[in-house]
C-alpha atoms as a PDB file:
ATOM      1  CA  UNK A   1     234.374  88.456 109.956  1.00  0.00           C
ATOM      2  CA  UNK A   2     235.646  89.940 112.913  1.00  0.00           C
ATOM      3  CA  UNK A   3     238.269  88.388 115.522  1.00  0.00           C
ATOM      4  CA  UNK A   4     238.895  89.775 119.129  1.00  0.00           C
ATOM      5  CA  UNK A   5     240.844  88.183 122.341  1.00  0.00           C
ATOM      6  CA  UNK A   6     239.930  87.864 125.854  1.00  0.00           C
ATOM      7  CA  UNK A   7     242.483  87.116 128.964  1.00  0.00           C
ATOM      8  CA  UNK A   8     240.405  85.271 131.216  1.00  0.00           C
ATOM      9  CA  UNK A   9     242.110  84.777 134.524  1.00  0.00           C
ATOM     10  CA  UNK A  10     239.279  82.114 136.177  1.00  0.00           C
ATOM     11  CA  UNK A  11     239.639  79.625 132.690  1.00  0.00           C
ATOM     12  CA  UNK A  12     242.726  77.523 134.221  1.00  0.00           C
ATOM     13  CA  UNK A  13     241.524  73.740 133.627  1.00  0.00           C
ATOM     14  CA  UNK A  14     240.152  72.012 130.156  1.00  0.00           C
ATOM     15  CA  UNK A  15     236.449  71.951 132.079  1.00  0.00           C
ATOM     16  CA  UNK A  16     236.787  75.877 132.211  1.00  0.00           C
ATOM     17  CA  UNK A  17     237.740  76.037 128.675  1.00  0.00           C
ATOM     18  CA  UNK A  18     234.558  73.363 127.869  1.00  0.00           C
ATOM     19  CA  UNK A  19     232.631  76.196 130.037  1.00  0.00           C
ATOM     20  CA  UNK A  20     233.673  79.076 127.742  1.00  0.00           C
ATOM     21  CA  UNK A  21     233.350  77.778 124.629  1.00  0.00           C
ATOM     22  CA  UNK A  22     229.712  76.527 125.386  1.00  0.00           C
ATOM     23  CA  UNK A  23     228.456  79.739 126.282  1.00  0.00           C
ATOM     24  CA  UNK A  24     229.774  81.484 123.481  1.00  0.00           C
ATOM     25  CA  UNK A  25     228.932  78.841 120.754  1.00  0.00           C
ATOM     26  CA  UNK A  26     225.644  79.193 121.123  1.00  0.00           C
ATOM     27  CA  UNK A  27     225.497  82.924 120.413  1.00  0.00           C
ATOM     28  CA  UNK A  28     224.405  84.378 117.495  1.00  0.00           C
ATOM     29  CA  UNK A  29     227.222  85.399 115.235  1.00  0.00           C
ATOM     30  CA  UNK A  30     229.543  83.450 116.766  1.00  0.00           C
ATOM     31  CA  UNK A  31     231.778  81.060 114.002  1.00  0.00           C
ATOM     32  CA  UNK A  32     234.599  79.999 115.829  1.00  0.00           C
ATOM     33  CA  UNK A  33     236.168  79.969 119.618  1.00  0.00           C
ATOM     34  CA  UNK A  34     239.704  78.853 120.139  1.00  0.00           C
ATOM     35  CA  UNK A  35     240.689  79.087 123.812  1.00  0.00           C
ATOM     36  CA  UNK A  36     243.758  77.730 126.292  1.00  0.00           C
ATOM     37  CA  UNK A  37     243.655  77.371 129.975  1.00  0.00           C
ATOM     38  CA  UNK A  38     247.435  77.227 129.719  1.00  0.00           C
ATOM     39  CA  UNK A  39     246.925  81.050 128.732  1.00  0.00           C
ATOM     40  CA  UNK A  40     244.058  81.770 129.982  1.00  0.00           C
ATOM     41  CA  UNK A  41     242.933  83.165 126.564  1.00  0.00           C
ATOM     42  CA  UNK A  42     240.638  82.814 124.411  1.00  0.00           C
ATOM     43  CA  UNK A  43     240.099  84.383 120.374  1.00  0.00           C
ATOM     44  CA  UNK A  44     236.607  84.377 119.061  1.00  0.00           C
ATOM     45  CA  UNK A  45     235.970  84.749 115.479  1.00  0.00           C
ATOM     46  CA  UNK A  46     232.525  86.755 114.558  1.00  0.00           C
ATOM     47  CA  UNK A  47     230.014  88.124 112.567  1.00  0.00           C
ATOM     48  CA  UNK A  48     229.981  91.741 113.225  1.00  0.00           C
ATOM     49  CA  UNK A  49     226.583  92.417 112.343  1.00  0.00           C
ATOM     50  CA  UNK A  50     225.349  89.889 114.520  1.00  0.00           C
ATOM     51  CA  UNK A  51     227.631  89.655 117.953  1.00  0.00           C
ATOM     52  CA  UNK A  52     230.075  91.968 119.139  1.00  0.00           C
ATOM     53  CA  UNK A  53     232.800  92.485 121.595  1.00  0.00           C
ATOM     54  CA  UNK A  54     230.744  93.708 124.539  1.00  0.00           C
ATOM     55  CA  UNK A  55     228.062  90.950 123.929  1.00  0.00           C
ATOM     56  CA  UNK A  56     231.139  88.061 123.791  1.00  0.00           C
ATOM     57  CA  UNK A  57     232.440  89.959 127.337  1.00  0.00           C
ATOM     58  CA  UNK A  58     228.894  89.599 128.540  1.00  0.00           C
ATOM     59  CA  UNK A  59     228.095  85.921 128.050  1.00  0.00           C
ATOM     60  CA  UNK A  60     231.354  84.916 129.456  1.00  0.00           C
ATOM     61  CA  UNK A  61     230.281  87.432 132.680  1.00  0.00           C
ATOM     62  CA  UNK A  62     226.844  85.132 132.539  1.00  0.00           C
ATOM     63  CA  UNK A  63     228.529  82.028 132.217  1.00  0.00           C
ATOM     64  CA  UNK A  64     230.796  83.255 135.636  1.00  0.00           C
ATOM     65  CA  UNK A  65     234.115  84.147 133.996  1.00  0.00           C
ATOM     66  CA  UNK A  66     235.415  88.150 133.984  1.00  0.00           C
ATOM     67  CA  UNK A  67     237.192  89.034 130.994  1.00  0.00           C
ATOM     68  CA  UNK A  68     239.654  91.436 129.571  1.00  0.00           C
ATOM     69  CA  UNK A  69     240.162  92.349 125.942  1.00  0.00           C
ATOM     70  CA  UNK A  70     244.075  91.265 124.900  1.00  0.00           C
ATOM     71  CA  UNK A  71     246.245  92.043 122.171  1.00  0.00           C
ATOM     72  CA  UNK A  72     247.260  89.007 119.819  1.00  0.00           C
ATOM     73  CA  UNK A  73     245.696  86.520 118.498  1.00  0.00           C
ATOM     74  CA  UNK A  74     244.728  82.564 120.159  1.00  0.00           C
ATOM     75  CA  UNK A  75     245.147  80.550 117.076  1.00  0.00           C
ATOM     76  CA  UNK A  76     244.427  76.874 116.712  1.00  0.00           C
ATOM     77  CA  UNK A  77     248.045  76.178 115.106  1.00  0.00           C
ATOM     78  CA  UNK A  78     249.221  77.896 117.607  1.00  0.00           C
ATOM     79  CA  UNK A  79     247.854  74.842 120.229  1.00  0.00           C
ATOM     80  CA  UNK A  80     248.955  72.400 118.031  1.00  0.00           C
ATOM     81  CA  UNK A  81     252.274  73.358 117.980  1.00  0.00           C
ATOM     82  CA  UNK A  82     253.011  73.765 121.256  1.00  0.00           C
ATOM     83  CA  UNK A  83     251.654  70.460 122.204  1.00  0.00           C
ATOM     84  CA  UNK A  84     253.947  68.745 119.408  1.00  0.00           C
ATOM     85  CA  UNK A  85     256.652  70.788 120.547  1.00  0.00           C
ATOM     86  CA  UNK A  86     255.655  69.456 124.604  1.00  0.00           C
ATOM     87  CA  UNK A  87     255.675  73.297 126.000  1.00  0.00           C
END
């Protein structure tokens, strides 16, 4: 499996996020999306042989949200945490 990260400056509100993850779901390859509109990032977890970065990029373009490879990782712990923490 491969992993990459997208800043995406237009995903500020949980409807954006719903928006994002939708349209990459339901690609082929695609095994897991964890995304923040606190952020504005998202980290999508792939099969290589079956998606890649530039087709990720281009199905958020479709769905109306530019996006920008980032460095680091979006991990679900990561969201949990800072909600328990409240920041």
């Amino acid at each position: 499996m491969a992993e990459v990260s997208f800043v995406v400056p237009g995903m500020y509100a949980d409807h954006h996020v719903a928006a994002v993850i939708e349209a990459l779901k339901g690609l082929s390859g695609v095994s897991s999306v964890v995304a923040s509109s606190l952020r504005k990032k998202l980290t999508v977890t792939y099969d290589a042989g079956d998606a890649s970065p530039e087709k990720l990029e281009a199905a958020l373009a479709a769905a109306g949200y530019e996006a920008e490879k980032a460095e680091g990782s979006l991990r679900e712990e990561d969201l949990d945490r800072r909600r328990s923490s409240g920041g």
